[in-house]
PDB file of N, CA and C in Angstrom:
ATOM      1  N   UNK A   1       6.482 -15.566   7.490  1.00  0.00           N
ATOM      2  CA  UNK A   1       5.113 -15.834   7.109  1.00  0.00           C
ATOM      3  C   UNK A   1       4.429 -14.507   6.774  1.00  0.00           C
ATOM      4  N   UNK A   2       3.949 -14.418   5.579  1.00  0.00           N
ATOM      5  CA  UNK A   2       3.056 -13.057   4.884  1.00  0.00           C
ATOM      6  C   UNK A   2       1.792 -13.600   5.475  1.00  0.00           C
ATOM      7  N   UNK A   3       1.298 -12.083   6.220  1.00  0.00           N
ATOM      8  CA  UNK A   3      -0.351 -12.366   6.730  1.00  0.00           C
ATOM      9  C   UNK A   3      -1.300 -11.361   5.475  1.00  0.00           C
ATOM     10  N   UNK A   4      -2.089 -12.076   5.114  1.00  0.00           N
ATOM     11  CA  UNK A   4      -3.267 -12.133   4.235  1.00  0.00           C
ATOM     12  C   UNK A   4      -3.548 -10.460   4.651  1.00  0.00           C
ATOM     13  N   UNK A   5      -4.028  -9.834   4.106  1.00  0.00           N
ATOM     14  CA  UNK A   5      -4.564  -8.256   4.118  1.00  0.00           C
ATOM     15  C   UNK A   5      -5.909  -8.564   4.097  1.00  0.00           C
ATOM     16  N   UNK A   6      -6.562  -7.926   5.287  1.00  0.00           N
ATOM     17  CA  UNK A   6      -8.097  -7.700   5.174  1.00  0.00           C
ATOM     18  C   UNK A   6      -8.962  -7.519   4.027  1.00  0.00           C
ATOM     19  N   UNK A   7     -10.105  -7.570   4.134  1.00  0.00           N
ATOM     20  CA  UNK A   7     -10.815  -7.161   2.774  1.00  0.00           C
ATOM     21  C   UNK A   7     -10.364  -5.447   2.702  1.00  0.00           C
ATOM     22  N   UNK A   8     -10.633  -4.447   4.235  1.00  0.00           N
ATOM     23  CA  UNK A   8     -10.582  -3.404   3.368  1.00  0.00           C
ATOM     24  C   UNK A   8      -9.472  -2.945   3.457  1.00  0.00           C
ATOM     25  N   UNK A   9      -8.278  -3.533   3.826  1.00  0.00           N
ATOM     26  CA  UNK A   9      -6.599  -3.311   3.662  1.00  0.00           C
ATOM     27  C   UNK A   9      -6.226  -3.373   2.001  1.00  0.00           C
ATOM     28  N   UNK A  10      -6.866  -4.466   1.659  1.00  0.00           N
ATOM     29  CA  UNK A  10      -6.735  -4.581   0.006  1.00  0.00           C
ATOM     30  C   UNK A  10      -6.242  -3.587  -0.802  1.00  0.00           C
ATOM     31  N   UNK A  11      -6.818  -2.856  -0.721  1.00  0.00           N
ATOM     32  CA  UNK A  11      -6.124  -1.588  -1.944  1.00  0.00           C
ATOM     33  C   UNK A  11      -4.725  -0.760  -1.303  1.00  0.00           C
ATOM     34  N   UNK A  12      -4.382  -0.463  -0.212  1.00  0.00           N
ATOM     35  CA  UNK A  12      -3.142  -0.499   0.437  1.00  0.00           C
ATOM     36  C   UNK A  12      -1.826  -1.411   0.201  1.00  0.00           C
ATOM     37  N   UNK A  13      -2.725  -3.082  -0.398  1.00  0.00           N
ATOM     38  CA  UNK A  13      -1.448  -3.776  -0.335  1.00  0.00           C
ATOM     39  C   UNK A  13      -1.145  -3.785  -1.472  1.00  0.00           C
ATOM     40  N   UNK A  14      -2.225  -3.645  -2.693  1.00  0.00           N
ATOM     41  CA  UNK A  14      -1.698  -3.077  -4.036  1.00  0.00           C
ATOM     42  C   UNK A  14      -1.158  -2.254  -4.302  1.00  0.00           C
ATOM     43  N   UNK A  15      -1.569  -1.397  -3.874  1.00  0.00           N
ATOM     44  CA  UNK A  15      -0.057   0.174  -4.024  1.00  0.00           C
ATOM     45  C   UNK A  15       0.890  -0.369  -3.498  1.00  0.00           C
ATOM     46  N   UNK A  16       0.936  -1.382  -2.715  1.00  0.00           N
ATOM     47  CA  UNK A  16       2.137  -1.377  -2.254  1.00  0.00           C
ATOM     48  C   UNK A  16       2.949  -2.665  -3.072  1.00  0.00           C
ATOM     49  N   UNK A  17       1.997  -3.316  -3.717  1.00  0.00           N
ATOM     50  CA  UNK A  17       2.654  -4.527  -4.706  1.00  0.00           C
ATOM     51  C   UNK A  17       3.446  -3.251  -6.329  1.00  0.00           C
ATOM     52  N   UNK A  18       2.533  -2.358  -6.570  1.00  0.00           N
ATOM     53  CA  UNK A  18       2.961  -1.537  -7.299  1.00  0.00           C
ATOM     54  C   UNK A  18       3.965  -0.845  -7.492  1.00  0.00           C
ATOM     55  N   UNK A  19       4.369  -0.462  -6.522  1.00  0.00           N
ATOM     56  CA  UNK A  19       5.340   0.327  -5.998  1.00  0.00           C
ATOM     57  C   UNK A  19       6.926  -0.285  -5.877  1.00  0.00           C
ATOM     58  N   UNK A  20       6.589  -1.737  -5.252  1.00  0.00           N
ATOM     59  CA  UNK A  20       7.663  -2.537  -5.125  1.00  0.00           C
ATOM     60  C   UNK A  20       7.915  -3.237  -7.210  1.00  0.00           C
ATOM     61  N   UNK A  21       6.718  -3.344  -7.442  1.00  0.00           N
ATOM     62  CA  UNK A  21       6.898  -3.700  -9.219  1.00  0.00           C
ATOM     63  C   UNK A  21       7.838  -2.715  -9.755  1.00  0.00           C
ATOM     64  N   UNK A  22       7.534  -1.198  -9.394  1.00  0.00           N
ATOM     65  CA  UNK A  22       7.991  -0.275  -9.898  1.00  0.00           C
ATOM     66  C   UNK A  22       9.376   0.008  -9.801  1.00  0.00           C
ATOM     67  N   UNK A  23       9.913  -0.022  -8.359  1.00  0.00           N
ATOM     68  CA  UNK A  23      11.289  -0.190  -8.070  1.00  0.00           C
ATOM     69  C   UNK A  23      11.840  -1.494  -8.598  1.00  0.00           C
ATOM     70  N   UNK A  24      11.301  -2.567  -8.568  1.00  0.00           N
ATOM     71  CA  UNK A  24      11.922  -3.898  -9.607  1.00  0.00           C
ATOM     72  C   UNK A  24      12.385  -3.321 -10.488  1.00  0.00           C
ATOM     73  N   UNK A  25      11.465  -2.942 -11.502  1.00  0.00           N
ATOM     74  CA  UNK A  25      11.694  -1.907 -12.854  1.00  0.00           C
ATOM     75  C   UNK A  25      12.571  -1.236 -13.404  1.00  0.00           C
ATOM     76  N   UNK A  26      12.262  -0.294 -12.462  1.00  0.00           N
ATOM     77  CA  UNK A  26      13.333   0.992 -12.097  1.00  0.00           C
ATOM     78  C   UNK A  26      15.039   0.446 -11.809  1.00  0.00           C
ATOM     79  N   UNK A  27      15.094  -0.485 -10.872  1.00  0.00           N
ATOM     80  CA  UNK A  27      16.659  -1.155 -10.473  1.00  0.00           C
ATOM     81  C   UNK A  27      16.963  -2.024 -11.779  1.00  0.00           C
ATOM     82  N   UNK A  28      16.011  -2.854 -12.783  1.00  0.00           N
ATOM     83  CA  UNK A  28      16.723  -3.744 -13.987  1.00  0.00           C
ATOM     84  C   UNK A  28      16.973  -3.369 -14.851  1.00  0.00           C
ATOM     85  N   UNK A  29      15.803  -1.922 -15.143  1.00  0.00           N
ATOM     86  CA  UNK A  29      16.356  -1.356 -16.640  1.00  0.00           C
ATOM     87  C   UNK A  29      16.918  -0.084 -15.897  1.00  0.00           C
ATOM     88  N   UNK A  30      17.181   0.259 -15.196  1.00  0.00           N
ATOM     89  CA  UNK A  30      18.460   1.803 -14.801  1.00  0.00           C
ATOM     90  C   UNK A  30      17.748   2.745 -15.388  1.00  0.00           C
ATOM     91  N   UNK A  31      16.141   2.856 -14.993  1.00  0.00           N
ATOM     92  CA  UNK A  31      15.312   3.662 -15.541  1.00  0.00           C
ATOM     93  C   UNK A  31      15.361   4.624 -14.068  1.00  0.00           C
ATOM     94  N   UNK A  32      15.155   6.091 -14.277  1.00  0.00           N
ATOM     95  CA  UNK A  32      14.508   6.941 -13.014  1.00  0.00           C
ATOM     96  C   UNK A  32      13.302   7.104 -13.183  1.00  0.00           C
ATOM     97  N   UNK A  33      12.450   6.175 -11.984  1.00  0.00           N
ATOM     98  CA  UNK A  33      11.076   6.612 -11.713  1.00  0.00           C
ATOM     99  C   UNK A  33      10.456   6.916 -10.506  1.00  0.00           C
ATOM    100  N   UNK A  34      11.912   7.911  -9.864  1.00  0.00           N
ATOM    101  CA  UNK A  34      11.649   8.464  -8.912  1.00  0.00           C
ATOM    102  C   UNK A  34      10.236   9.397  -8.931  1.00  0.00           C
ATOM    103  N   UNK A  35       9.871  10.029  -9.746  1.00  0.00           N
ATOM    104  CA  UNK A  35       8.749  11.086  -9.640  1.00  0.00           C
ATOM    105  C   UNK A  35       7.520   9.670  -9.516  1.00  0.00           C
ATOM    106  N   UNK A  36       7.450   8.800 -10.191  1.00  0.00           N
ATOM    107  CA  UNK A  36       6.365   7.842  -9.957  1.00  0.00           C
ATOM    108  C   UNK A  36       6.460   7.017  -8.641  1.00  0.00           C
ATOM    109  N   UNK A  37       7.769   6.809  -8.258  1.00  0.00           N
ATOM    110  CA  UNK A  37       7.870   6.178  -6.955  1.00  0.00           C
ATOM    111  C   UNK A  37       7.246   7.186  -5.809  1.00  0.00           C
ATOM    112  N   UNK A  38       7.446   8.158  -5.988  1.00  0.00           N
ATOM    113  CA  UNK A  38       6.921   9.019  -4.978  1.00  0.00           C
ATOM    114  C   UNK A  38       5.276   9.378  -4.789  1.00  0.00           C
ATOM    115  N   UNK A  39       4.864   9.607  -6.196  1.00  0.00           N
ATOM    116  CA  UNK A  39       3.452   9.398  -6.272  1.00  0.00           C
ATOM    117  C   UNK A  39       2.947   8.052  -5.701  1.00  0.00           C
ATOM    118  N   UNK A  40       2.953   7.013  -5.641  1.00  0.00           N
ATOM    119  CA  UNK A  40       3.018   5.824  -5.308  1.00  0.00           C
ATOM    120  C   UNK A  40       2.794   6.088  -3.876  1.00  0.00           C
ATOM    121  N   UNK A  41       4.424   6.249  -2.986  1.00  0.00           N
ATOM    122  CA  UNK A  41       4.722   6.183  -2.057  1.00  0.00           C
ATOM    123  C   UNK A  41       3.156   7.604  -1.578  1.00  0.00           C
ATOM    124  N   UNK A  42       3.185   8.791  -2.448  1.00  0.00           N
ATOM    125  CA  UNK A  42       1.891   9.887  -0.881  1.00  0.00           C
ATOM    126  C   UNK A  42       0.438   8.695  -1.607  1.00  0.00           C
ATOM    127  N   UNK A  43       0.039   8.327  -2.233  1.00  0.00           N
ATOM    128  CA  UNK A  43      -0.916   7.834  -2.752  1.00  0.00           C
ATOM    129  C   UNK A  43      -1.108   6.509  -1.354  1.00  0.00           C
ATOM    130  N   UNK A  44       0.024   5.631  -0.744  1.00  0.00           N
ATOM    131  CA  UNK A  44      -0.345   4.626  -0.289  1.00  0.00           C
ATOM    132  C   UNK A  44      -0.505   5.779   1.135  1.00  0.00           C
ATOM    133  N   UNK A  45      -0.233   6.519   1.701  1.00  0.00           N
ATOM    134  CA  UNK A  45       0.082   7.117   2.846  1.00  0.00           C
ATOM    135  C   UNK A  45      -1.219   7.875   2.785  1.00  0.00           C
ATOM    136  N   UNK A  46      -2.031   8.428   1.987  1.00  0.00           N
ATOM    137  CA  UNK A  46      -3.402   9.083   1.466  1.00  0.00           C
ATOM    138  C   UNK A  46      -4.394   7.816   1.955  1.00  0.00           C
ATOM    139  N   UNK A  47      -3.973   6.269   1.106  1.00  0.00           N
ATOM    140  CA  UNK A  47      -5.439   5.440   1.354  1.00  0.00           C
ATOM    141  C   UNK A  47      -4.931   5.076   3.100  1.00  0.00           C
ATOM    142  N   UNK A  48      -3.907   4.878   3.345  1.00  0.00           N
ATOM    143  CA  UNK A  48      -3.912   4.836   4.700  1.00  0.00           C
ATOM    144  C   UNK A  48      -4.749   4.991   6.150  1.00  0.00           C
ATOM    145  N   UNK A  49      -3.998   6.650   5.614  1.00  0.00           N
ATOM    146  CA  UNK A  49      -5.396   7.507   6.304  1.00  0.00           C
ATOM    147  C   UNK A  49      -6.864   7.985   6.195  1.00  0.00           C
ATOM    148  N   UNK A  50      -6.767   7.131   5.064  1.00  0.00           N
ATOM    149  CA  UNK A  50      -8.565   7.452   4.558  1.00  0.00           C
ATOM    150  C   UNK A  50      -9.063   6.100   5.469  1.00  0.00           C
ATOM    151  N   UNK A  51      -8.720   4.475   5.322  1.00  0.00           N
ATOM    152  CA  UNK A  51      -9.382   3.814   5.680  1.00  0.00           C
ATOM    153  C   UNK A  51      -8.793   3.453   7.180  1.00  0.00           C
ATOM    154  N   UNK A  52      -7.611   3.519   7.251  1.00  0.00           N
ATOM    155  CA  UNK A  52      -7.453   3.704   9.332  1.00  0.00           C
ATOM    156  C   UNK A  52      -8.253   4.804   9.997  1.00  0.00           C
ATOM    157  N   UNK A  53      -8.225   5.846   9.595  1.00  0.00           N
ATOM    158  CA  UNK A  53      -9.436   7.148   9.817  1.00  0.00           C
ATOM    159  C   UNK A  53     -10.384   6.490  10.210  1.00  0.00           C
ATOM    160  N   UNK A  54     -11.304   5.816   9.311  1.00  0.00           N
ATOM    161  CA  UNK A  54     -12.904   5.406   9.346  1.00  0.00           C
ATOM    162  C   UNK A  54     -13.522   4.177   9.477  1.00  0.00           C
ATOM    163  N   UNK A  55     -12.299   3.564   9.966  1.00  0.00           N
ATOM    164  CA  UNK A  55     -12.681   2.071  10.531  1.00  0.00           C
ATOM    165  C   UNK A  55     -13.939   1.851  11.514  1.00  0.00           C
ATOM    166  N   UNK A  56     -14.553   0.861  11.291  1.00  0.00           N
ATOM    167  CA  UNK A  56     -15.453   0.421  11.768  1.00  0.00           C
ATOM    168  C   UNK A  56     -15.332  -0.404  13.288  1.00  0.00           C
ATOM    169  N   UNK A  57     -16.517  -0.402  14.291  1.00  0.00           N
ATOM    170  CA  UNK A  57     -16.168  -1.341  15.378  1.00  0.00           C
ATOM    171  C   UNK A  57     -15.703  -2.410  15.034  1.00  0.00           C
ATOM    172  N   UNK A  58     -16.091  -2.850  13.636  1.00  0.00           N
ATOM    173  CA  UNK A  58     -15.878  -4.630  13.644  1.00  0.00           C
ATOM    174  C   UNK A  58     -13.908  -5.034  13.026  1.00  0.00           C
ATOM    175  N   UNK A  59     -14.062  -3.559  12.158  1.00  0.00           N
ATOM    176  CA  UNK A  59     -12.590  -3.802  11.421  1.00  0.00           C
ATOM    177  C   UNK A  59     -11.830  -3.262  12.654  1.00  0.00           C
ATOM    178  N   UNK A  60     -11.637  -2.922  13.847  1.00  0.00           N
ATOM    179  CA  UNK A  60     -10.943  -2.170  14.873  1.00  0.00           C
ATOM    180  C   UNK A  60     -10.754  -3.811  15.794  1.00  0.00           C
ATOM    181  N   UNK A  61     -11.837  -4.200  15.805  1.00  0.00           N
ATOM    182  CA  UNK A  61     -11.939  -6.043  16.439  1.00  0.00           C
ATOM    183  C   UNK A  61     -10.387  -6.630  15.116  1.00  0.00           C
ATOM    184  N   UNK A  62     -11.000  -6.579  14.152  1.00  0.00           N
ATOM    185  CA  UNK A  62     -10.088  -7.747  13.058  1.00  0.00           C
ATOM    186  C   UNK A  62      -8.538  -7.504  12.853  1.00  0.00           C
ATOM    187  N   UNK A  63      -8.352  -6.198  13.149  1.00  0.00           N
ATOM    188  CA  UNK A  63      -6.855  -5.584  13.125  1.00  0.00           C
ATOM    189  C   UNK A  63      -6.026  -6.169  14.451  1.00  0.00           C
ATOM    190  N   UNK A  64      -7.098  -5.557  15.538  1.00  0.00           N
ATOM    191  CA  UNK A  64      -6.476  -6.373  17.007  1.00  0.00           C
ATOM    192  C   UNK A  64      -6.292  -8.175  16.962  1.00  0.00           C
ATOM    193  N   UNK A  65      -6.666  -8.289  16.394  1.00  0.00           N
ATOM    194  CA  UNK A  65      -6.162 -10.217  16.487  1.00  0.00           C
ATOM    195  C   UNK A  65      -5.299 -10.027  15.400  1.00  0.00           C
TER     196      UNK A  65
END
């Protein structure tokens, strides 16, 4: 069962839908997009820590359930 991403998880799970598009990509046409996979990969690890950083009392409540 896939659990739904918060409102402000949202842009985390797109890089991360991106990323997985990208390696699709990358594995059907035998393309290297390692240099973009990697951008990808510090880019999701960047919003990470921007919005786990500065969570709010209420989003610190919504994560715990």
């Amino acid at each position: 069962m896939e659990l739904a991403p918060l409102d402000f998880e949202k842009p985390i799970f797109e890089l991360q839908r991106r990323l997985q598009d990208l390696k699709d990509h990358s594995d059907e046409h035998e393309v290297d997009l390692d240099s973009a996979v990697e951008a990808i990969e510090a880019k999701i690890r960047e919003t990470r820590r921007e919005i786990y950083g500065n969570l709010t009392a209420w989003q610190r409540v919504q994560i715990a359930r």
